[in-house]
C-alpha atoms as a PDB file:
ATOM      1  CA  UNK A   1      -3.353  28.741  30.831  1.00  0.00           C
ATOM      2  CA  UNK A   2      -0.923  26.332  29.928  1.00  0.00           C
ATOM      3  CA  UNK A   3       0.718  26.011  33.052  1.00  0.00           C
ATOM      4  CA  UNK A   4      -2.701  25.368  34.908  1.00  0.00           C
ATOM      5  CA  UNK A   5      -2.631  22.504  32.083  1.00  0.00           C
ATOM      6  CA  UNK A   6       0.246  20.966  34.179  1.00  0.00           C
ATOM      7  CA  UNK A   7      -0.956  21.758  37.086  1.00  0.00           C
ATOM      8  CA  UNK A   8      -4.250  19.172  35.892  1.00  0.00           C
ATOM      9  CA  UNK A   9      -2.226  16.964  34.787  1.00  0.00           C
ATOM     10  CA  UNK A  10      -0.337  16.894  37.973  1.00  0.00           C
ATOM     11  CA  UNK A  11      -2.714  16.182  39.712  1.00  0.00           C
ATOM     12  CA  UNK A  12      -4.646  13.670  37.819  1.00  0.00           C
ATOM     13  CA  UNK A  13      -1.238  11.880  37.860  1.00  0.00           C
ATOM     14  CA  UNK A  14      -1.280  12.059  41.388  1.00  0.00           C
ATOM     15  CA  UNK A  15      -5.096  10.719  41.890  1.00  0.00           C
ATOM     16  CA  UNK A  16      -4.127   7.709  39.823  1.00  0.00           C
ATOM     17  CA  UNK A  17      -0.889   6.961  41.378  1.00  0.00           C
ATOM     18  CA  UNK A  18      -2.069   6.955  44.602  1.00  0.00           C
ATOM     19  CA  UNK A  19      -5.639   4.518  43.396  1.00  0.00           C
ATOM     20  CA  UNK A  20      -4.286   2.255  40.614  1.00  0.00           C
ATOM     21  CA  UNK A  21      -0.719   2.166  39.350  1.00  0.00           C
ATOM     22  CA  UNK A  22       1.401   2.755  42.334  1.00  0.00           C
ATOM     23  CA  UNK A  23       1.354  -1.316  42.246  1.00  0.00           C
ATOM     24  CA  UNK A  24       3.078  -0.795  38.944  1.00  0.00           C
ATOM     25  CA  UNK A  25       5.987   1.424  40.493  1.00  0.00           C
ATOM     26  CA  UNK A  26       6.551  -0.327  43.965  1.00  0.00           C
ATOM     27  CA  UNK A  27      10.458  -0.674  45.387  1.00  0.00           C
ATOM     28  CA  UNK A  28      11.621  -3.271  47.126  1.00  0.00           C
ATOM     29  CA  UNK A  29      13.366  -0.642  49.499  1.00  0.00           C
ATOM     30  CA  UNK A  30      11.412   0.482  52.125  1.00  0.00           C
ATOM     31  CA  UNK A  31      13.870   3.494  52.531  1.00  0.00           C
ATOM     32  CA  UNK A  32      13.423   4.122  48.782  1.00  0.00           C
ATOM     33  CA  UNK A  33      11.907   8.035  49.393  1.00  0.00           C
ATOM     34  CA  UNK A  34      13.483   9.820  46.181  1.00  0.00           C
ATOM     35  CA  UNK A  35      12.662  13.654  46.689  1.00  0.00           C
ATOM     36  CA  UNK A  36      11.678  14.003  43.257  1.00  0.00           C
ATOM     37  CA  UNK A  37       8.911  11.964  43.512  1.00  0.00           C
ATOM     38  CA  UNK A  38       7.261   9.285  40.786  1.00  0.00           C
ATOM     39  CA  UNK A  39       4.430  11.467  40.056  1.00  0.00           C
ATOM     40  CA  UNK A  40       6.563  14.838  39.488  1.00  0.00           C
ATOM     41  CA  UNK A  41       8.314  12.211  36.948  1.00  0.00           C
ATOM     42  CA  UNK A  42       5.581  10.351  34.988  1.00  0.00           C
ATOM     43  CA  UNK A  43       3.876  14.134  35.128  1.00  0.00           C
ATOM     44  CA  UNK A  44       7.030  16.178  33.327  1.00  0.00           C
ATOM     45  CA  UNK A  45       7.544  13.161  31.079  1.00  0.00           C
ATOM     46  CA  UNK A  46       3.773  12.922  29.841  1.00  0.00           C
ATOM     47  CA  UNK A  47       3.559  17.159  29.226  1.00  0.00           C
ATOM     48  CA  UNK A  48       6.852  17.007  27.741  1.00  0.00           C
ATOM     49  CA  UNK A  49       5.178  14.422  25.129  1.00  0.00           C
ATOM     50  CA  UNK A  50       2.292  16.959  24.955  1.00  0.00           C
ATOM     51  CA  UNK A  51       5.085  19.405  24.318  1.00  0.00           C
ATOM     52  CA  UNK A  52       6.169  17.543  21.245  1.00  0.00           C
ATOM     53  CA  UNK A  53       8.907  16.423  22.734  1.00  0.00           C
ATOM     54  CA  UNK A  54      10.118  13.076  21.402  1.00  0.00           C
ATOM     55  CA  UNK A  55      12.957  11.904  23.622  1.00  0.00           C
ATOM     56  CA  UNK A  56      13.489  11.529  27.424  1.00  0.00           C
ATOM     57  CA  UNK A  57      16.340  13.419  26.983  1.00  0.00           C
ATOM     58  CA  UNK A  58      14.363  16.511  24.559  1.00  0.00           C
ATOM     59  CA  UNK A  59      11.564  15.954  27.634  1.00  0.00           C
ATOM     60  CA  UNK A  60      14.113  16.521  30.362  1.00  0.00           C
ATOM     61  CA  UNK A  61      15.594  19.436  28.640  1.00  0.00           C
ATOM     62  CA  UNK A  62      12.548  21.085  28.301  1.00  0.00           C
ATOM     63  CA  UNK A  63      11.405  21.060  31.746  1.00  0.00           C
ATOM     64  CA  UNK A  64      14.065  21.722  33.176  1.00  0.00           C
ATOM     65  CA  UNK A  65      14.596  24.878  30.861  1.00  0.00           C
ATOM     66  CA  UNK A  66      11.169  25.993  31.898  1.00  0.00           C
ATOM     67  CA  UNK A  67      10.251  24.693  34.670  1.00  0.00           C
ATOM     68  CA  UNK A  68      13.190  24.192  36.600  1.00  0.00           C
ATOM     69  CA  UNK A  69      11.917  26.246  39.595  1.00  0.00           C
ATOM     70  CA  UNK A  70       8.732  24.108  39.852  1.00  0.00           C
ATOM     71  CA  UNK A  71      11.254  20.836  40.256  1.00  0.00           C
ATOM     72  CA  UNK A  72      13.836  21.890  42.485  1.00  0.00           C
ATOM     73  CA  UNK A  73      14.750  18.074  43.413  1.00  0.00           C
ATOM     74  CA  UNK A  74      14.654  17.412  39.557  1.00  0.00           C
ATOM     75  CA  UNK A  75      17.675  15.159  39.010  1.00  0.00           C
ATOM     76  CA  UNK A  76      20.179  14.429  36.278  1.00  0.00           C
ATOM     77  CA  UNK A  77      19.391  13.726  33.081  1.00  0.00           C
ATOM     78  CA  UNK A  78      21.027  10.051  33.366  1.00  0.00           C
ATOM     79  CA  UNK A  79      18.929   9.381  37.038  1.00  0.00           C
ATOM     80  CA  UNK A  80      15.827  10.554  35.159  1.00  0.00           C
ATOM     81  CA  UNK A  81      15.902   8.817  32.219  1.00  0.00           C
ATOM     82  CA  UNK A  82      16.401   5.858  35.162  1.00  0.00           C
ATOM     83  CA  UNK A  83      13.628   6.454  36.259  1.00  0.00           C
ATOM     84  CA  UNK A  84      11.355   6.951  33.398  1.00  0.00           C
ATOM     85  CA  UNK A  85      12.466   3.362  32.165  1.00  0.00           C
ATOM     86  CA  UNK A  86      11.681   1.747  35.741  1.00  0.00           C
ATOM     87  CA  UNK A  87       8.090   3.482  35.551  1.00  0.00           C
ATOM     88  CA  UNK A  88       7.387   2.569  31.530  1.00  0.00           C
ATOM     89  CA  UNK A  89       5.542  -0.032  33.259  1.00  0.00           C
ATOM     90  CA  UNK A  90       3.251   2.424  35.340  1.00  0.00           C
ATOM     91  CA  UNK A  91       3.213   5.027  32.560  1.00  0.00           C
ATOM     92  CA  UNK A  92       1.747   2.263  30.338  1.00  0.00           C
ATOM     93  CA  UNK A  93      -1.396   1.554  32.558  1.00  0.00           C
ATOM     94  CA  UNK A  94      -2.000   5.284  33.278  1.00  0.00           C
ATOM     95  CA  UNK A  95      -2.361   5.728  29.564  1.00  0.00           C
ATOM     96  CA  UNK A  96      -4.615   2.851  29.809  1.00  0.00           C
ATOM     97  CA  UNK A  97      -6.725   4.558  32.679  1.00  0.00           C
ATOM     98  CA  UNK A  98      -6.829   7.808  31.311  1.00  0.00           C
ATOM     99  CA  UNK A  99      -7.859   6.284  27.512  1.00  0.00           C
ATOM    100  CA  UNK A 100     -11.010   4.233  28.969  1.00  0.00           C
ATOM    101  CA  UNK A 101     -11.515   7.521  31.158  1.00  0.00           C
ATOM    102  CA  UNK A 102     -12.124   9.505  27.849  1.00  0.00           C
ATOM    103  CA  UNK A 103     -14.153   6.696  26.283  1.00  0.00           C
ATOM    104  CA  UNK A 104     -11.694   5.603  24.022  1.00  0.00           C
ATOM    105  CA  UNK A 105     -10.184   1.748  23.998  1.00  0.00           C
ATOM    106  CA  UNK A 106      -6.418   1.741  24.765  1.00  0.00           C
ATOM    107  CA  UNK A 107      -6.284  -1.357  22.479  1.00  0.00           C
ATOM    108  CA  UNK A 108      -7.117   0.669  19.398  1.00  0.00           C
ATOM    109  CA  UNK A 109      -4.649   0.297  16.751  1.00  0.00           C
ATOM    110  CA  UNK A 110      -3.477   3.207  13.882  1.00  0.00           C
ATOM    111  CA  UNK A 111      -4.259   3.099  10.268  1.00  0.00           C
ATOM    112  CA  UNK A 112      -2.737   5.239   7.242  1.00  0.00           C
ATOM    113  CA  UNK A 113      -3.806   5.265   3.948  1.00  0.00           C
ATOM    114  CA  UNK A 114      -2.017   5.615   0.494  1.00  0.00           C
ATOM    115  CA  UNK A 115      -2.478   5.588  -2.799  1.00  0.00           C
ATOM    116  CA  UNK A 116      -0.599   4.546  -6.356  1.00  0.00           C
ATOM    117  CA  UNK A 117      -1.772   5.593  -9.574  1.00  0.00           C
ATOM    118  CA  UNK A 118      -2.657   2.805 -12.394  1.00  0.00           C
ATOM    119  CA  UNK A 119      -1.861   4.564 -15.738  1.00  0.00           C
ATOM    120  CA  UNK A 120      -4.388   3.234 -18.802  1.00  0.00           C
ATOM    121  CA  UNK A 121      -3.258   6.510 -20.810  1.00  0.00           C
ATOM    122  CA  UNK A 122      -0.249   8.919 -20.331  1.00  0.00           C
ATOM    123  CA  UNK A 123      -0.004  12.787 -19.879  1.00  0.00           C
ATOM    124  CA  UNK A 124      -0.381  13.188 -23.648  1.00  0.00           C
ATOM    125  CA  UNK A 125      -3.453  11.012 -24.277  1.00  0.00           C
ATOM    126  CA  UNK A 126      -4.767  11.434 -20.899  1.00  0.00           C
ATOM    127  CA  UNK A 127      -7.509  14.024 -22.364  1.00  0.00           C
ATOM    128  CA  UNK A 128      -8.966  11.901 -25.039  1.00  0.00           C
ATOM    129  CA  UNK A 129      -8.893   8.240 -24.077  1.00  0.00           C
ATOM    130  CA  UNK A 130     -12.084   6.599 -23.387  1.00  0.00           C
ATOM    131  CA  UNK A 131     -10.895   3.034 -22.402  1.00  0.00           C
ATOM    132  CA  UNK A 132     -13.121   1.521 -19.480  1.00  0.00           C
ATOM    133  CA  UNK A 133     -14.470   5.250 -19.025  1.00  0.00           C
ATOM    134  CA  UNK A 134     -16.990   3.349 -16.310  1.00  0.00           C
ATOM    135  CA  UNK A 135     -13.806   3.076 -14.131  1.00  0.00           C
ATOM    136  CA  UNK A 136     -11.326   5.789 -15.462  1.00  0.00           C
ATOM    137  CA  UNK A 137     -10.943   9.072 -15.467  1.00  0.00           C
ATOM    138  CA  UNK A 138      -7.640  11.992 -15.689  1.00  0.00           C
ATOM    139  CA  UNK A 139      -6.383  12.649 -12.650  1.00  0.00           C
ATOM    140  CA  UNK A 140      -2.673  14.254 -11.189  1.00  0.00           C
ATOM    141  CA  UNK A 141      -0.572  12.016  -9.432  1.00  0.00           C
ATOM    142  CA  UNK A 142       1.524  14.799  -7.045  1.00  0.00           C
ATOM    143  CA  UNK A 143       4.338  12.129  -5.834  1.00  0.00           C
ATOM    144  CA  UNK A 144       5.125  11.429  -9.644  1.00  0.00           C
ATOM    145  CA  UNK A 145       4.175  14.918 -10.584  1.00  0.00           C
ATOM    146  CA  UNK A 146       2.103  13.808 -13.889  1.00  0.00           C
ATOM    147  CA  UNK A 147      -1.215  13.878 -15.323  1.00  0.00           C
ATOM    148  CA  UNK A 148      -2.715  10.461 -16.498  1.00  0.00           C
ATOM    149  CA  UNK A 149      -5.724   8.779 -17.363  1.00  0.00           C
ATOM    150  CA  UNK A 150      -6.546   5.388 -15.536  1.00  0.00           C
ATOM    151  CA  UNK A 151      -7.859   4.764 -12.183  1.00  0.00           C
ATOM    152  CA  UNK A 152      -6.109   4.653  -7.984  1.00  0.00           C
ATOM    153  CA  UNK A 153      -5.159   1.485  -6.056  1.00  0.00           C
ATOM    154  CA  UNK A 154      -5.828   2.413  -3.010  1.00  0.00           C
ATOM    155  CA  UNK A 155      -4.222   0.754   0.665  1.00  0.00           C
ATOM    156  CA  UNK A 156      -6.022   0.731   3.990  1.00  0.00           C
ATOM    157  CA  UNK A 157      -3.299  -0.834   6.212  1.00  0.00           C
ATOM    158  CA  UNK A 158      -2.616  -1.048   9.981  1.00  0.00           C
ATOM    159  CA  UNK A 159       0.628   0.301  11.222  1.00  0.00           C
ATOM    160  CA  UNK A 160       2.745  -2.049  12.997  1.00  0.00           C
ATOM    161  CA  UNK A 161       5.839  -0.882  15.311  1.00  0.00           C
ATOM    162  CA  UNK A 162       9.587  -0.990  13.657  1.00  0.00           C
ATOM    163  CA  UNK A 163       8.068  -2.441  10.659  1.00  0.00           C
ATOM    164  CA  UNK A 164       5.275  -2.350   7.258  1.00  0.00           C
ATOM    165  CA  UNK A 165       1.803  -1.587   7.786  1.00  0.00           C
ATOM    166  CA  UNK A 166      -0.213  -4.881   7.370  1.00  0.00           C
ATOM    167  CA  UNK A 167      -3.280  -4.114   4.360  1.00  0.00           C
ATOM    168  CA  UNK A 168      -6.014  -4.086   6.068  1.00  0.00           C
ATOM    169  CA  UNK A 169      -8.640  -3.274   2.791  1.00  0.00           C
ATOM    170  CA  UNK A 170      -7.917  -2.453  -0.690  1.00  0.00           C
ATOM    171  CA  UNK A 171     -10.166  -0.240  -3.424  1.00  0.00           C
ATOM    172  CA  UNK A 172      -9.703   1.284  -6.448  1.00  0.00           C
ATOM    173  CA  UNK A 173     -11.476   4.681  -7.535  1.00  0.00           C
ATOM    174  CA  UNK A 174     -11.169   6.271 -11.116  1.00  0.00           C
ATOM    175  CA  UNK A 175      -7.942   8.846 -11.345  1.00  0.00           C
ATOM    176  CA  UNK A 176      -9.628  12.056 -10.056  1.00  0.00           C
ATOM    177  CA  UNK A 177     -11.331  11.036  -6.393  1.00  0.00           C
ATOM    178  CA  UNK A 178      -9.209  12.417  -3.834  1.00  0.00           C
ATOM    179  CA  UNK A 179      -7.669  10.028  -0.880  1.00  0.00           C
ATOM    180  CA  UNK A 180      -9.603  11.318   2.102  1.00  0.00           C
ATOM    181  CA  UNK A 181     -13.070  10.378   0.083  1.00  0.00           C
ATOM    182  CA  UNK A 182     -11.716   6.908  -0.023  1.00  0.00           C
ATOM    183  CA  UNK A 183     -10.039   6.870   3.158  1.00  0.00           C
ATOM    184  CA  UNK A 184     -13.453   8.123   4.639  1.00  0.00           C
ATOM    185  CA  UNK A 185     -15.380   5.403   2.820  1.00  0.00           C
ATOM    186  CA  UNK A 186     -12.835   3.210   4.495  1.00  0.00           C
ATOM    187  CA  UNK A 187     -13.255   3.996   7.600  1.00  0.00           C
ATOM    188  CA  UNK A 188     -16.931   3.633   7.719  1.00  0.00           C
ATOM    189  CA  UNK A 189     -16.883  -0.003   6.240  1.00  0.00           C
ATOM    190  CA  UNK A 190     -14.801  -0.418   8.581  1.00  0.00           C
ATOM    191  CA  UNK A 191     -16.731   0.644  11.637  1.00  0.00           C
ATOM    192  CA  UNK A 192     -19.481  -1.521  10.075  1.00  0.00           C
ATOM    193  CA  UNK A 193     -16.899  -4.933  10.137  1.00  0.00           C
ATOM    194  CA  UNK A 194     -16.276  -4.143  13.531  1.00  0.00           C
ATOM    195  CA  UNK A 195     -20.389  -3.216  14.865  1.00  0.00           C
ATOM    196  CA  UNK A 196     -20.718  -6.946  12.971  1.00  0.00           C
ATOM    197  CA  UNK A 197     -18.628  -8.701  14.681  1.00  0.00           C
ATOM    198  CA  UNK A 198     -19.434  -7.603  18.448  1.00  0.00           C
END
């Protein structure tokens, strides 16, 4: 099953190549003929990534490990990971293709979600204060292992690359709602923003 996966992949690799982003991977060379070909490449680098493989290099070990015999032409690691750089270009727009294929926009951007506790009683009086008891409540804060009585800060914030997450929205819920009901809520007012706007 898993190797008629690749096979798929293969060849949906090789139907895109060949319609959209061969303009992505062209050579100057008109003798440039490499007998591993680009699509054998962008398709062993894209189901080593379904692999969980998280480097070229853990990629390249992998199929060539297990797949070795389906790539006899497969190169060294140092002319692959060559040619993996000169297609990041090509690689980029098939991910494109393939998102907008699935009905899913390749612009989309990744949110996380945390949480910090705001402490209005500690552990010890957390079971009989009744300060603000429209907002509070005891809850357990896991990260600081402690029980408390007070209310979350929650953070909705959009993850940038090599750096912070940006807030995106902020809440707070009483000590004892759990992070996926906010993050949930979250996400819907979200969705609504966005439906607004277009």
């Amino acid at each position: 099953m898993r190797e008629l996966q690749f096979i798929e992949l293969y060849c949906t690799v090789c139907h895109h190549y060949s319609n959209t982003i061969v303009v992505e991977a062209q050579r100057l060379s008109n003798n440039f003929c490499p007998k591993f070909t680009d699509e054998e490449c962008i398709a062993t680098y894209i189901w080593g990534i379904a692999n969980q493989k998280q480097t070229v290099k853990g990629t390249y070990d992998f199929i060539n490990e297990f797949y070795g015999n389906w790539f006899p032409n497969l190169p060294s690691y140092q002319a692959y990971n060559y040619r993996i750089c000169y297609l990041a270009e090509a690689i980029r727009l098939l991910s494109s293709v393939l998102l907008c294929g699935i009905g899913l926009d390749p612009s989309h951007t990744d949110h996380v979600i945390d949480s910090m506790p705001i402490v209005v009683a500690s552990a010890k009086r957390s079971g009989r204060a009744k300060a603000a008891s429209e907002l509070c409540s005891k809850g357990y804060c896991s990260s600081k292992d402690m029980w408390y009585y007070g209310v979350k800060l929650h953070i909705f914030a959009r993850c940038n690359h090599k750096s912070m997450p940006t807030p995106a929205m902020m809440t707070v819920s009483n000590a004892s709602t759990h992070d996926i009901t906010v993050a949930n809520l979250l996400i819907k007012v979200k969705r609504k923003n966005e439906d607004f706007r277009r």
